[in-house]
PDB file of N, CA and C in Angstrom:
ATOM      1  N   UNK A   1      13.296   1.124   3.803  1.00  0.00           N
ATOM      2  CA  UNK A   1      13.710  -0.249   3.993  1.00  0.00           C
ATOM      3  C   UNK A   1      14.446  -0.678   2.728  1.00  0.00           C
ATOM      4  N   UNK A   2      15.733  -0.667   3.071  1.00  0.00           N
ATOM      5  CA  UNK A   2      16.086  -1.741   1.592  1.00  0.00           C
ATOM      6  C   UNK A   2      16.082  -2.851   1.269  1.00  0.00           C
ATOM      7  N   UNK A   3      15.713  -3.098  -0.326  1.00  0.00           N
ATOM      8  CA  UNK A   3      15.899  -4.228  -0.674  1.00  0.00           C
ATOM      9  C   UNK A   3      16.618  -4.480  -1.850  1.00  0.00           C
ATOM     10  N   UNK A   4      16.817  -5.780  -2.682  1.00  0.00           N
ATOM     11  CA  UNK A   4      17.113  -5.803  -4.104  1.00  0.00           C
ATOM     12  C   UNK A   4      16.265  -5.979  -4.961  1.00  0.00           C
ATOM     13  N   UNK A   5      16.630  -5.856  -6.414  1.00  0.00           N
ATOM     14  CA  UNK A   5      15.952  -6.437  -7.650  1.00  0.00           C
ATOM     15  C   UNK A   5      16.782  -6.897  -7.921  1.00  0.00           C
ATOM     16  N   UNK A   6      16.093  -8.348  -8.941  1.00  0.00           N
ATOM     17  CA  UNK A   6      17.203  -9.125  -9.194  1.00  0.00           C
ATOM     18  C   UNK A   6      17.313  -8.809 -11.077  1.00  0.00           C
ATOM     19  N   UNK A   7      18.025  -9.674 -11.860  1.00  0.00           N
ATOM     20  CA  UNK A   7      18.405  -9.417 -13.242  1.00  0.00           C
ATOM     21  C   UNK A   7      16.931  -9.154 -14.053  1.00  0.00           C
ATOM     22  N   UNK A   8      16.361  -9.988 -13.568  1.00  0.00           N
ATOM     23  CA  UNK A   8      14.657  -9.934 -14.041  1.00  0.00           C
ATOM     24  C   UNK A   8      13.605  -8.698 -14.195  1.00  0.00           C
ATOM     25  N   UNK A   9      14.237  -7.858 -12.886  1.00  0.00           N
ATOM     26  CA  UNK A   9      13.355  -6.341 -12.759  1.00  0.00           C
ATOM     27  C   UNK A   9      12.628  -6.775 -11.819  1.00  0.00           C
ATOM     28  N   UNK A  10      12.672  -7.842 -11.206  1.00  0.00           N
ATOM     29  CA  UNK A  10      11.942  -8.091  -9.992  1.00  0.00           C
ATOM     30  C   UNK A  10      12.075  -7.818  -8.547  1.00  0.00           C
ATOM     31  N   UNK A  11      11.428  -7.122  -7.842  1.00  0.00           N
ATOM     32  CA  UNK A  11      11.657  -6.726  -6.705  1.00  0.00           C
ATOM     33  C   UNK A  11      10.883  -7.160  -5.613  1.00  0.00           C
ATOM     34  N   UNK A  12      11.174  -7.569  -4.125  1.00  0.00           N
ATOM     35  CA  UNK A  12      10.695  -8.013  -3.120  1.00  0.00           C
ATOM     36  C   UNK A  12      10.641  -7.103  -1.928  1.00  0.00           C
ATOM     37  N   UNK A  13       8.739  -6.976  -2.214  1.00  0.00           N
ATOM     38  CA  UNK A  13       8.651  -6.233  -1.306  1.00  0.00           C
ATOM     39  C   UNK A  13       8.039  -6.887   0.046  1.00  0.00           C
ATOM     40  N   UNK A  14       9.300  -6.443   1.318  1.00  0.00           N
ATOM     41  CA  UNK A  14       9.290  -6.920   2.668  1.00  0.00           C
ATOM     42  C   UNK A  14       7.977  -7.235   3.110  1.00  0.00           C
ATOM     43  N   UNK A  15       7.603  -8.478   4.290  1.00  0.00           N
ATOM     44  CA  UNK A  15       6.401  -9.025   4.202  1.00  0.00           C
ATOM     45  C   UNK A  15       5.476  -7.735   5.523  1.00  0.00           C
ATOM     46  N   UNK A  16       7.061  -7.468   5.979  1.00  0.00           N
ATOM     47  CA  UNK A  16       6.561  -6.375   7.278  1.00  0.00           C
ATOM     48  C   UNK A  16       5.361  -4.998   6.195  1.00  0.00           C
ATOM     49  N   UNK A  17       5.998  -4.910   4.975  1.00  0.00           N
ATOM     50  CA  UNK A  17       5.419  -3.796   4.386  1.00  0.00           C
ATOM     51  C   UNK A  17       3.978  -4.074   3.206  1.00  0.00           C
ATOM     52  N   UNK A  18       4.383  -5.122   2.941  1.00  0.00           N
ATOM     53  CA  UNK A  18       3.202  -6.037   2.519  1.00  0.00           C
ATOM     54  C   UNK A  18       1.906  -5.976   3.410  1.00  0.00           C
ATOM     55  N   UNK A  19       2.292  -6.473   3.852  1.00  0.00           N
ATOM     56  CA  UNK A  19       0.897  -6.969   5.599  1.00  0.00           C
ATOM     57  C   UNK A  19       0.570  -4.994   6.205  1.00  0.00           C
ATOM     58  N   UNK A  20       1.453  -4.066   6.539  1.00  0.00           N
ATOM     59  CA  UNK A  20       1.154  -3.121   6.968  1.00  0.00           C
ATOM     60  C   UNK A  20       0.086  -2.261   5.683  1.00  0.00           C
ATOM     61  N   UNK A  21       0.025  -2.546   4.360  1.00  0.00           N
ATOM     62  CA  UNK A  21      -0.771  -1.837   3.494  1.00  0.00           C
ATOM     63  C   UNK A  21      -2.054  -2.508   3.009  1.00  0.00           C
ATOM     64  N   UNK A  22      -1.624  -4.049   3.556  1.00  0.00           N
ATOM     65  CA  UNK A  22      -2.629  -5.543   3.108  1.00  0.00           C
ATOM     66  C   UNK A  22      -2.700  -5.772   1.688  1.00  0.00           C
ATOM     67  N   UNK A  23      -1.359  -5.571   1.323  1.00  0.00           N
ATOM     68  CA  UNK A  23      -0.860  -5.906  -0.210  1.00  0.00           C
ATOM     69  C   UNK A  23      -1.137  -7.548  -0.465  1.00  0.00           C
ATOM     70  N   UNK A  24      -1.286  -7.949  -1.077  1.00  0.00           N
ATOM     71  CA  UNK A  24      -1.751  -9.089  -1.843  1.00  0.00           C
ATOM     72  C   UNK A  24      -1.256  -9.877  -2.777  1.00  0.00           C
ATOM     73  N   UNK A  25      -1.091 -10.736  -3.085  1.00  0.00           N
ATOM     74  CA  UNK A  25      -0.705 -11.053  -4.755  1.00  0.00           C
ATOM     75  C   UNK A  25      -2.184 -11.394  -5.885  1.00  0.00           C
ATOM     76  N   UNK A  26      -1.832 -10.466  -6.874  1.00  0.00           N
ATOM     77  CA  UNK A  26      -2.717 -10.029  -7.648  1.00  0.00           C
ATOM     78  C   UNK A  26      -1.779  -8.780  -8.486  1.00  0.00           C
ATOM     79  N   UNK A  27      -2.888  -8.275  -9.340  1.00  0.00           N
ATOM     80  CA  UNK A  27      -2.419  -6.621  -9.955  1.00  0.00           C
ATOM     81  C   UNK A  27      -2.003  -6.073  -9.517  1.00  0.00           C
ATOM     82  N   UNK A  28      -1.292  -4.876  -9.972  1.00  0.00           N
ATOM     83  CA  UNK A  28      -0.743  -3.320  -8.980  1.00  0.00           C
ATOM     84  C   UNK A  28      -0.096  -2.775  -9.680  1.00  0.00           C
ATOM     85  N   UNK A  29      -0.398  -1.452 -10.063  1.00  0.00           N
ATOM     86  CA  UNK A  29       0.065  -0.220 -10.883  1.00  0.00           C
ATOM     87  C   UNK A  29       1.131   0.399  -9.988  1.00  0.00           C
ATOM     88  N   UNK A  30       2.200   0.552 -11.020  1.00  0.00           N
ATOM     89  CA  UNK A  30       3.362   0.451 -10.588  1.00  0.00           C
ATOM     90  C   UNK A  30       3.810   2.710 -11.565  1.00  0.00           C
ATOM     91  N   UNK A  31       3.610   3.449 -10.704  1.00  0.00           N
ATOM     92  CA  UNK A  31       3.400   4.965 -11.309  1.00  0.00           C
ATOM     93  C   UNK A  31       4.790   5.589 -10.898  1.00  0.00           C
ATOM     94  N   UNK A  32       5.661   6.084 -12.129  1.00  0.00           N
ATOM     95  CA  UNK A  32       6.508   7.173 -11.702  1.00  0.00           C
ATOM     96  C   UNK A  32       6.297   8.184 -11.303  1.00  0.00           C
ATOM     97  N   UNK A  33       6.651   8.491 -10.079  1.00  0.00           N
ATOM     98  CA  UNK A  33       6.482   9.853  -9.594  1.00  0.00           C
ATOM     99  C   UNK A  33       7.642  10.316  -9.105  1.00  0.00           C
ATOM    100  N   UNK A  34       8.310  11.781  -9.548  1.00  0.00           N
ATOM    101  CA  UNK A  34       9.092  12.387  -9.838  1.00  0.00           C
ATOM    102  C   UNK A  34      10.718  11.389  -9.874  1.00  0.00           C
ATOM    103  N   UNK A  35      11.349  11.099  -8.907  1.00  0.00           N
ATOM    104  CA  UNK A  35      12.774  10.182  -9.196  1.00  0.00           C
ATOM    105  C   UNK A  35      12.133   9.195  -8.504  1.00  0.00           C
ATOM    106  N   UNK A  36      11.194   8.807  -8.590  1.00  0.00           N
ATOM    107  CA  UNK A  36      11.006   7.287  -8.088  1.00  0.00           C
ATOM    108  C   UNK A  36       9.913   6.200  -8.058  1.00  0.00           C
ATOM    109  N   UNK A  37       9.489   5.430  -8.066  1.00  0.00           N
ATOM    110  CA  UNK A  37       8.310   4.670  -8.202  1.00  0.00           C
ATOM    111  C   UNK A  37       7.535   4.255  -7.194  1.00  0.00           C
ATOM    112  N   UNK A  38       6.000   4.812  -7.337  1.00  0.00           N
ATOM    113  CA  UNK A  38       4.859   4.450  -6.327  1.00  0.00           C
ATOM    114  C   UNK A  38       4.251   3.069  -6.962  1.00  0.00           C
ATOM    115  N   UNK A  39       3.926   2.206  -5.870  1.00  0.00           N
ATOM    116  CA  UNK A  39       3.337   0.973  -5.864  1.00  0.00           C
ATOM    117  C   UNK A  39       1.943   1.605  -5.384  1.00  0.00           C
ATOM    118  N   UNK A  40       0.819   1.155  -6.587  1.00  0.00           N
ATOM    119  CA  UNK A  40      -0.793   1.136  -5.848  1.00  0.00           C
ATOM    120  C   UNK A  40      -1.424   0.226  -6.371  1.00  0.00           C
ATOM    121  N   UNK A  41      -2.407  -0.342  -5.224  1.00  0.00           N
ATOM    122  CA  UNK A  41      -3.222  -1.574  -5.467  1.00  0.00           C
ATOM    123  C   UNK A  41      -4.406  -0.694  -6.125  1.00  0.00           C
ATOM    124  N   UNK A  42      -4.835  -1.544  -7.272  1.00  0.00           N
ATOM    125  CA  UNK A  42      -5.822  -0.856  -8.038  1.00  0.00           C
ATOM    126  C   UNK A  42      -7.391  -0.629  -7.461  1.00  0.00           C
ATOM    127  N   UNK A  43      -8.472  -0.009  -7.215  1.00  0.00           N
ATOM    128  CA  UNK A  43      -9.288   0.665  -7.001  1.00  0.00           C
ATOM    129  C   UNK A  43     -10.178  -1.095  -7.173  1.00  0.00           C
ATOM    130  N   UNK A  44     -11.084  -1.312  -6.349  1.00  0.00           N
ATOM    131  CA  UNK A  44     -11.717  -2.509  -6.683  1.00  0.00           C
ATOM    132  C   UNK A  44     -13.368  -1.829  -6.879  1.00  0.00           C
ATOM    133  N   UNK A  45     -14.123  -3.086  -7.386  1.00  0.00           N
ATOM    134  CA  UNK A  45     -15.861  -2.688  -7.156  1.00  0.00           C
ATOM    135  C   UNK A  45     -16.625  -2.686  -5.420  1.00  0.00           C
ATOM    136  N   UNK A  46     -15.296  -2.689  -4.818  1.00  0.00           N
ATOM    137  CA  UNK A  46     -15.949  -2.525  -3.375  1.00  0.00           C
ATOM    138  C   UNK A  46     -15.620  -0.907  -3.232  1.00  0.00           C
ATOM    139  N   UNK A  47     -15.378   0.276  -3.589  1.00  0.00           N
ATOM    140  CA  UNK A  47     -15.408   1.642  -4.088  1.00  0.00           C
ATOM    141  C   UNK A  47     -16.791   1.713  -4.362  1.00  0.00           C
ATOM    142  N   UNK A  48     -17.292   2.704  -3.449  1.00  0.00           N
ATOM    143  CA  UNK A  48     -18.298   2.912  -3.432  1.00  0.00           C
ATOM    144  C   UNK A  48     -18.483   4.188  -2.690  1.00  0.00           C
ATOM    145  N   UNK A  49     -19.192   5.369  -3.145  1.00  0.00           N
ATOM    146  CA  UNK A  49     -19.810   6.503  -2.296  1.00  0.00           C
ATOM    147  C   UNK A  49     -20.838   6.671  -1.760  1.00  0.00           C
ATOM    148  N   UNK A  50     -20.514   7.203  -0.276  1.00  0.00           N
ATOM    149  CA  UNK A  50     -21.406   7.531   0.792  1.00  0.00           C
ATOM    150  C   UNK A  50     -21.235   8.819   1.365  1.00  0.00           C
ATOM    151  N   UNK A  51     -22.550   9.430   1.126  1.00  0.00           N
ATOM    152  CA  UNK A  51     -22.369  10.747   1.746  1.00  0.00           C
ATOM    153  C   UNK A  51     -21.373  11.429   0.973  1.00  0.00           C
ATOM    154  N   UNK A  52     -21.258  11.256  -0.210  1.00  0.00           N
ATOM    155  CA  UNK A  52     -20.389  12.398  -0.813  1.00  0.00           C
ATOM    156  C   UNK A  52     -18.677  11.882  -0.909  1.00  0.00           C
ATOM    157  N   UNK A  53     -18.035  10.748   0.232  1.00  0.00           N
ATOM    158  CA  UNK A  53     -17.285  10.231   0.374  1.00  0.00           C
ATOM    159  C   UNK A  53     -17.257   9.021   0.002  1.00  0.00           C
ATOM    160  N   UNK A  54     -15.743   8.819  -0.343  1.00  0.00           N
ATOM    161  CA  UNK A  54     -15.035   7.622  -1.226  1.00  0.00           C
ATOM    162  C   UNK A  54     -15.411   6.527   0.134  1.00  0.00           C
ATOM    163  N   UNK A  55     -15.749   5.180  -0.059  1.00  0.00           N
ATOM    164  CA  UNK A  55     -15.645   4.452   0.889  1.00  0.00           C
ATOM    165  C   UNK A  55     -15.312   3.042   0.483  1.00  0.00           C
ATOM    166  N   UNK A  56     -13.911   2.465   0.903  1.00  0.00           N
ATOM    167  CA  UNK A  56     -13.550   1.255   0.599  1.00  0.00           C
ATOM    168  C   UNK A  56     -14.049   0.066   1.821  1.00  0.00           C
ATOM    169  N   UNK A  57     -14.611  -0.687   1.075  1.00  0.00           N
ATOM    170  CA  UNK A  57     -14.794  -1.944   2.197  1.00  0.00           C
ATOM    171  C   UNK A  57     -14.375  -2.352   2.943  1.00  0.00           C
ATOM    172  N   UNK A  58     -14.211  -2.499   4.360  1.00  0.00           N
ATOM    173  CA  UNK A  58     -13.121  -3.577   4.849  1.00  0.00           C
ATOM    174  C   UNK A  58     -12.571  -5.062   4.594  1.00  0.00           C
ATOM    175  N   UNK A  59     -11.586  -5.009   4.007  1.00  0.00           N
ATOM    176  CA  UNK A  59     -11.279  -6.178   4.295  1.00  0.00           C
ATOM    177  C   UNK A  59      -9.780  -6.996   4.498  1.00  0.00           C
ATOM    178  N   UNK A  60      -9.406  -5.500   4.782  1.00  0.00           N
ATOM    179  CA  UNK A  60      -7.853  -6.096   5.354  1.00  0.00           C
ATOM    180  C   UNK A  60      -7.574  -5.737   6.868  1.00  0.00           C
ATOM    181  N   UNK A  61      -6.301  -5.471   7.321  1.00  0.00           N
ATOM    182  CA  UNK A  61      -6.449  -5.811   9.036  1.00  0.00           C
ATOM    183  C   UNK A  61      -7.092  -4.625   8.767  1.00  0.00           C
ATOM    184  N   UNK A  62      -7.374  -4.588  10.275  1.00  0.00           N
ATOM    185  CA  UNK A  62      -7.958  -3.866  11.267  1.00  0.00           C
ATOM    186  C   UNK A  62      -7.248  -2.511  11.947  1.00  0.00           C
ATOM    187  N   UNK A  63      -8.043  -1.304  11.649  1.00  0.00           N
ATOM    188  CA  UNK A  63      -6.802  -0.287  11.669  1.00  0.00           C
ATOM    189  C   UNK A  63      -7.233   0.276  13.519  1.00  0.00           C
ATOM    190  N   UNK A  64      -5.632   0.395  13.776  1.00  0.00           N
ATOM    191  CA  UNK A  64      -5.520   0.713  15.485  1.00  0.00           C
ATOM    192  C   UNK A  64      -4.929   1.597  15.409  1.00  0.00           C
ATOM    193  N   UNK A  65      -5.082   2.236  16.652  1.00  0.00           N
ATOM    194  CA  UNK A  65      -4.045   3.781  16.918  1.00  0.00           C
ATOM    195  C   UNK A  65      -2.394   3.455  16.868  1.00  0.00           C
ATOM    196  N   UNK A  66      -2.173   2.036  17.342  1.00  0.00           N
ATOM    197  CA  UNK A  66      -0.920   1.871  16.910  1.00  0.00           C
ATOM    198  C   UNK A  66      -0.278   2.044  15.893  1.00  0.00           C
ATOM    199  N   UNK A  67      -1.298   1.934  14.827  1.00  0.00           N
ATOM    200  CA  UNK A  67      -0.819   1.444  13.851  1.00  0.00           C
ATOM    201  C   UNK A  67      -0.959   2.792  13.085  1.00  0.00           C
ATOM    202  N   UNK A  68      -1.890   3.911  13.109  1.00  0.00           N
ATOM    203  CA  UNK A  68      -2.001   5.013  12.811  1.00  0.00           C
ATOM    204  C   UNK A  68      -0.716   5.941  13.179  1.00  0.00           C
ATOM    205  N   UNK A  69      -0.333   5.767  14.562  1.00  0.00           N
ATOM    206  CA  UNK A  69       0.869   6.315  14.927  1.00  0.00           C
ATOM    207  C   UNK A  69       2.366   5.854  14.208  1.00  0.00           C
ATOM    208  N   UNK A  70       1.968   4.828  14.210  1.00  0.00           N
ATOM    209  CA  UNK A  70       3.760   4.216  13.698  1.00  0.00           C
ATOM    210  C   UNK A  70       3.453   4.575  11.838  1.00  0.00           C
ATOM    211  N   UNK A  71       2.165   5.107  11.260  1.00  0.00           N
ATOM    212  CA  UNK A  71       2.304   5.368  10.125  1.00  0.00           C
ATOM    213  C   UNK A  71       2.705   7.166  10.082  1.00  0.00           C
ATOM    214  N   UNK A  72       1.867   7.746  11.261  1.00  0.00           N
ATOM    215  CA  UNK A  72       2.628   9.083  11.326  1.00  0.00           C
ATOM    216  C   UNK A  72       3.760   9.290  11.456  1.00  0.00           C
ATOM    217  N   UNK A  73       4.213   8.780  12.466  1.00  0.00           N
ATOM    218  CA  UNK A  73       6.221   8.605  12.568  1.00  0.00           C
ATOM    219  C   UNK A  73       6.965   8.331  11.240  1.00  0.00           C
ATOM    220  N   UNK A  74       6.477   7.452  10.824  1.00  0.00           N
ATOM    221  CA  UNK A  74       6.853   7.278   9.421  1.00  0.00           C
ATOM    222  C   UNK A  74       7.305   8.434   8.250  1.00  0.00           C
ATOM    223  N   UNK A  75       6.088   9.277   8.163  1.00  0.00           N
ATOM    224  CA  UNK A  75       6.266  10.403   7.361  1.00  0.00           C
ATOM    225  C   UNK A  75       6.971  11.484   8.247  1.00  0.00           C
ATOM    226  N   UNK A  76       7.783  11.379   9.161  1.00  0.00           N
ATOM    227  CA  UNK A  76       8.104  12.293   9.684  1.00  0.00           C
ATOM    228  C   UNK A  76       9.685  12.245   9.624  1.00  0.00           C
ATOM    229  N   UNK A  77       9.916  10.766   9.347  1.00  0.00           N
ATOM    230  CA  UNK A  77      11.557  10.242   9.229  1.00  0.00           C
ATOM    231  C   UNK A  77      11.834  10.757   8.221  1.00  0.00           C
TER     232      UNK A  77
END
């Protein structure tokens, strides 16, 4: 999806892509990886292990097969 940055270094990220990861306004580590930059929301105290597994709380939408699918398609473009 493109977008701009403006003179500032500021960039706007689309609300469609916002809402699909349940991005927030708050913190976010911003990591170069190889020619380009990953956006990640930082690890909260709702991280917690069960059974040996990482388990984050719910509290953003609600994940559907729709929505699982249109994220597989995704990596496939």
């Amino acid at each position: 999806m493109l977008t701009t940055m403006d003179k500032a270094g500021r960039v706007v990220i689309p609300a469609s892509l916002r809402a699909r990861i349940g991005l927030v306004p708050g913190p976010i580590d911003v990591v170069v990886d190889g020619s380009g930059l990953r956006i990640e929301i930082p690890a909260t105290d709702a991280v917690e292990t069960r059974d040996g597994f990482l388990v984050i709380a719910a509290d953003g939408p609600p994940v559907t097969a729709d929505g699982i699918r249109e994220l597989r398609l995704a990596d496939q473009r």
